[in-house]
N, C-alpha and C. Protein backbone atom coordinates (compact mmCIF):
# COMPACT_ATOMS: atom_id res chain seq x y z
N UNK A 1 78.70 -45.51 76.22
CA UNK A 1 79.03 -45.66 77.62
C UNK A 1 79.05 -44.29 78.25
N UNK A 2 78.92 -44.15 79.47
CA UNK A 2 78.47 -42.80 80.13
C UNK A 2 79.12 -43.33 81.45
N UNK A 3 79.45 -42.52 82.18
CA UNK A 3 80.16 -41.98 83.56
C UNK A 3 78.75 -41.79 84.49
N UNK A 4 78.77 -42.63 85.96
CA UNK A 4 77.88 -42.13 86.75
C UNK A 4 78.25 -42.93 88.50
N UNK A 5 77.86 -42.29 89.19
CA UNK A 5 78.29 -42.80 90.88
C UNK A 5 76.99 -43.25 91.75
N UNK A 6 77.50 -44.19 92.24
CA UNK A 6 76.23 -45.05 92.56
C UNK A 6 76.08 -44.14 94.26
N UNK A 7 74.41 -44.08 94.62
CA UNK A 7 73.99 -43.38 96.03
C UNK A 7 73.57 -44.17 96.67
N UNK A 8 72.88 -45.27 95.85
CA UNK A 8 72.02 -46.28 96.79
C UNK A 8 71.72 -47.61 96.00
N UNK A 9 70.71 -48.00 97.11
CA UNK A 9 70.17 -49.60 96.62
C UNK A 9 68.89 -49.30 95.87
N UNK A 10 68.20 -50.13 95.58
CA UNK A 10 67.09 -50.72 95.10
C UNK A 10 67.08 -51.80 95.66
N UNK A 11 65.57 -51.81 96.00
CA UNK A 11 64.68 -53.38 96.47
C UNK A 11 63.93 -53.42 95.92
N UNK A 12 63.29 -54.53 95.13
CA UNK A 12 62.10 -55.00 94.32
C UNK A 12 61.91 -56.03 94.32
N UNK A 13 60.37 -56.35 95.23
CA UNK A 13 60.07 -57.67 95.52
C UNK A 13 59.40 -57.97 94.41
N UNK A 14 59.08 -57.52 93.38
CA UNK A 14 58.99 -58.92 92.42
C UNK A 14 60.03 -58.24 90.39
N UNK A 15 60.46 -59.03 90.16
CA UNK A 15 61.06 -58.59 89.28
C UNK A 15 60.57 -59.67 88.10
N UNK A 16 61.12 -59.19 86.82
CA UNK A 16 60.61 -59.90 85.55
C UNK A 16 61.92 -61.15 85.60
N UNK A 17 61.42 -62.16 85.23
CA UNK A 17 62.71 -63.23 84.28
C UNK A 17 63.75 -63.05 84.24
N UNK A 18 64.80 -63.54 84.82
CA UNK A 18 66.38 -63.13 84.21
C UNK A 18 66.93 -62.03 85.10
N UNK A 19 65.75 -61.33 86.22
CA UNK A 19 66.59 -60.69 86.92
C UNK A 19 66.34 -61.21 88.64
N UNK A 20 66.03 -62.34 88.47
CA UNK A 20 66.28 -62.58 90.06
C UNK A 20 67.69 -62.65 90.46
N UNK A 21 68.32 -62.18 91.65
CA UNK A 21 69.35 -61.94 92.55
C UNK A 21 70.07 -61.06 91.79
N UNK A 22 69.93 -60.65 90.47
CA UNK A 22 70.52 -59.07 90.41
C UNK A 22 70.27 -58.02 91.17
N UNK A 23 71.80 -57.15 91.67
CA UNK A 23 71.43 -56.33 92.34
C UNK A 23 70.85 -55.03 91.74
N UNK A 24 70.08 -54.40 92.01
CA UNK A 24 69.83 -52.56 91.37
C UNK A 24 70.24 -51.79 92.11
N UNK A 25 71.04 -50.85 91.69
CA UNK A 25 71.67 -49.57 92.34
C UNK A 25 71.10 -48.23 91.62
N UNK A 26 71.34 -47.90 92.90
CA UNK A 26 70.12 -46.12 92.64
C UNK A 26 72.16 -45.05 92.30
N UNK A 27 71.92 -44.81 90.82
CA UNK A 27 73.24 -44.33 90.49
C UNK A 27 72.71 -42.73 89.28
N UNK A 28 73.66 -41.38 90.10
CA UNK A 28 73.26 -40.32 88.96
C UNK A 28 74.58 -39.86 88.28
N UNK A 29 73.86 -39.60 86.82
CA UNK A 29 74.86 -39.29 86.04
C UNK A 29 76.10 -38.41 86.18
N UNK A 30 76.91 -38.40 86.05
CA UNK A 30 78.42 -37.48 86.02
C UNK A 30 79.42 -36.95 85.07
N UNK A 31 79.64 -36.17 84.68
CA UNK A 31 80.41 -35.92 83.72
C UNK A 31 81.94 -36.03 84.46
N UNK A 32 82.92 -36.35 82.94
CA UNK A 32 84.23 -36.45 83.28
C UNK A 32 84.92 -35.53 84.58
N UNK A 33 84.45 -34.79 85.46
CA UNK A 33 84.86 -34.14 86.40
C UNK A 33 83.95 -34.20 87.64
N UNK A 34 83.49 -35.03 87.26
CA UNK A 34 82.65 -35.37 88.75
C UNK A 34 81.25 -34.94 88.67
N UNK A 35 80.53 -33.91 88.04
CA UNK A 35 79.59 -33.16 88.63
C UNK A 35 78.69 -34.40 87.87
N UNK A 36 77.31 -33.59 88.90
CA UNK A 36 76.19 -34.32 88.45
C UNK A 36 75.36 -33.49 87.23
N UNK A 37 75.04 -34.46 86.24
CA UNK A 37 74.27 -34.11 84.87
C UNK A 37 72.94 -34.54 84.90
N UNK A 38 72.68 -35.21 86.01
CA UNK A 38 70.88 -35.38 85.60
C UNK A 38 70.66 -36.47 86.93
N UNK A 39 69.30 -36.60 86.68
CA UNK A 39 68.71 -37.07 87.73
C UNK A 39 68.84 -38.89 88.07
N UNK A 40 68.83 -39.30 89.33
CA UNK A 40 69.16 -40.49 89.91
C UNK A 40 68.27 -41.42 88.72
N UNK A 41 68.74 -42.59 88.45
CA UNK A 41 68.26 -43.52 87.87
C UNK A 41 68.66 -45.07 88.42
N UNK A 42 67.66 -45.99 88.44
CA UNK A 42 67.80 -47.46 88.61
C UNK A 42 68.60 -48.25 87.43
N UNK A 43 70.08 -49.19 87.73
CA UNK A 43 70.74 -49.63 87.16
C UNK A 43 71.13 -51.16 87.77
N UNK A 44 71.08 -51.76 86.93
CA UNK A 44 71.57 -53.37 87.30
C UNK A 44 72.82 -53.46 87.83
N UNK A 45 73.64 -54.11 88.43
CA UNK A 45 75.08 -54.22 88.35
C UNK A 45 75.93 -55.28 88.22
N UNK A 46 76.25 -55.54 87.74
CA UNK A 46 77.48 -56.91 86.77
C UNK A 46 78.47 -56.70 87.71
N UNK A 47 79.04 -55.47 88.42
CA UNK A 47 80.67 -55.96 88.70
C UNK A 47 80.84 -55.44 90.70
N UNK A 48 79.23 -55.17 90.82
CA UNK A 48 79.52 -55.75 92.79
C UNK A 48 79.72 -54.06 93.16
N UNK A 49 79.81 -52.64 92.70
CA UNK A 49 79.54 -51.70 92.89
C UNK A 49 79.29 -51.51 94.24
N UNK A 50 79.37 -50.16 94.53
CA UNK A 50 78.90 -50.06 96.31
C UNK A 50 78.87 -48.52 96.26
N UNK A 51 78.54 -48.27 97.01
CA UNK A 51 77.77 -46.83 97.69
C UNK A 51 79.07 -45.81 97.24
N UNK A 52 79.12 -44.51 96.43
CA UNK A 52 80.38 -43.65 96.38
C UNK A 52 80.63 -43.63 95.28
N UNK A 53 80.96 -45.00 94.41
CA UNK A 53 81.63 -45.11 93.62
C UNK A 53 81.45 -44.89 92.07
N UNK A 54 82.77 -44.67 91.36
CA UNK A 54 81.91 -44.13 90.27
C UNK A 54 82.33 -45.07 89.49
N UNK A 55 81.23 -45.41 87.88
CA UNK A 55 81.30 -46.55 87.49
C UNK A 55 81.22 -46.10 85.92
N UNK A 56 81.14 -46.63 85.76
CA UNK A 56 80.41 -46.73 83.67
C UNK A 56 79.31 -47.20 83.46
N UNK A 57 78.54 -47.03 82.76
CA UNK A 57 77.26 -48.06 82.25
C UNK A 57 77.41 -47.65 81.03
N UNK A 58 76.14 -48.50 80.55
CA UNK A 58 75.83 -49.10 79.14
C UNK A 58 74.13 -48.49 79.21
N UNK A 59 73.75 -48.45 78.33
CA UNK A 59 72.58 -47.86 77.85
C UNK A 59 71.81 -49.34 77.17
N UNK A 60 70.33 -48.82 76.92
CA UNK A 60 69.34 -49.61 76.10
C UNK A 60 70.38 -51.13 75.79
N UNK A 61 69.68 -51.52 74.41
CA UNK A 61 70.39 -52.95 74.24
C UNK A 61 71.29 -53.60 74.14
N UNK A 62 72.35 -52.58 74.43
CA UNK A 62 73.96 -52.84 75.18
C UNK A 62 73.44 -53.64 76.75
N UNK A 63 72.87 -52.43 77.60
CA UNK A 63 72.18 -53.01 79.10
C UNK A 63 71.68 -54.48 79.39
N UNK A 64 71.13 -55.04 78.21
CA UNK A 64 70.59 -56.03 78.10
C UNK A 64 71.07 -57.20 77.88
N UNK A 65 72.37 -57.17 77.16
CA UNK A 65 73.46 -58.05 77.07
C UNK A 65 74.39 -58.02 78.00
N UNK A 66 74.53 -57.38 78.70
CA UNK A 66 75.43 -57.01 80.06
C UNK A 66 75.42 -57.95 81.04
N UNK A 67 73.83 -58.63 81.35
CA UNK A 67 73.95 -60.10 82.01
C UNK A 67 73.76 -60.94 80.92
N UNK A 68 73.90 -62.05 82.01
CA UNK A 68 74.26 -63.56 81.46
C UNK A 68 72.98 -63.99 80.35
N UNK A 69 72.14 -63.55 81.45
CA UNK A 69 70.72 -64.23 80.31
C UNK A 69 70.30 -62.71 79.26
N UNK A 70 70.36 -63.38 77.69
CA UNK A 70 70.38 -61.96 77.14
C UNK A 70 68.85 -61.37 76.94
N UNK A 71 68.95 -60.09 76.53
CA UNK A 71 67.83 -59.48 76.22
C UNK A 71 66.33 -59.53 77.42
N UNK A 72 67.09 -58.87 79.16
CA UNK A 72 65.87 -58.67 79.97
C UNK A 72 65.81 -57.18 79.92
N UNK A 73 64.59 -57.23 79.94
CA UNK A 73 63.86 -55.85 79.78
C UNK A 73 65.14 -54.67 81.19
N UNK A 74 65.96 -54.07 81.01
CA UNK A 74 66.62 -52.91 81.72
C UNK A 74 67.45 -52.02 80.50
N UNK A 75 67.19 -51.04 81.57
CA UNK A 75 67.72 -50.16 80.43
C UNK A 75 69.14 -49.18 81.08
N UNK A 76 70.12 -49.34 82.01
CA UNK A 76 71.18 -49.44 82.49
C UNK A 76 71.74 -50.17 83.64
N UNK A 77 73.05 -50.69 82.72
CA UNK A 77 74.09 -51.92 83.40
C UNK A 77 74.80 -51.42 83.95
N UNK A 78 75.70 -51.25 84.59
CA UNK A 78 76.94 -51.13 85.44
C UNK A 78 77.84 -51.95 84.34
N UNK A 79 78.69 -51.86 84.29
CA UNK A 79 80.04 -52.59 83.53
C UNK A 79 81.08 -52.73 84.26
N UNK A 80 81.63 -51.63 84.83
CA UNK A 80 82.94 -51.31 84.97
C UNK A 80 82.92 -50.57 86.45
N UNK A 81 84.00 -50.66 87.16
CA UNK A 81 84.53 -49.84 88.15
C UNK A 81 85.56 -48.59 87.19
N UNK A 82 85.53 -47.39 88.38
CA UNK A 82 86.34 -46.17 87.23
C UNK A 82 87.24 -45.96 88.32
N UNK A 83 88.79 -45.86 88.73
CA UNK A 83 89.58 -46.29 89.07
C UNK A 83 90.32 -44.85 88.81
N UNK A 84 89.89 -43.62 87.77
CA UNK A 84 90.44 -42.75 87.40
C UNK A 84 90.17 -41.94 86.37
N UNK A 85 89.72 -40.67 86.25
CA UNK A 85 89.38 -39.78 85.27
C UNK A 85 90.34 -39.04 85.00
């Protein structure tokens, strides 16, 4: 699990199986003190996330079990809201 704050949306008019009406959020990595560690990446989100906020994800085939239907091709979930470092 890794620390990161979501900047934006994603729109993608056509997506694979298992991810219609998931949302994607445009979210870059953070270390335990806020700063940024690397560059913006596309992430699914499980728990309703919004613009600011900083969250947790899951990586590779953790990501994939994160929704309901298992094993769709993404390679970071959202999990969690972070409430406090």
């Amino acid at each position: 699990m890794y620390l990161g704050r979501v900047v934006g949306t994603c729109v993608a008019t056509q997506r694979s199986p298992g991810l219609e009406g998931i949302r994607l959020l445009v979210v870059e990595p953070v270390d335990n003190a806020g700063r940024v560690t690397g560059a913006p990446f596309v992430a699914v989100d499980t728990v309703s996330a919004g613009p600011g906020e900083m969250v947790f994800l899951v990586g590779a085939r953790e990501a994939s079990l994160a929704l309901e239907q298992p094993f769709v091709p993404v390679d970071a979930a959202i999990v969690g809201l972070v409430d406090e470092v």
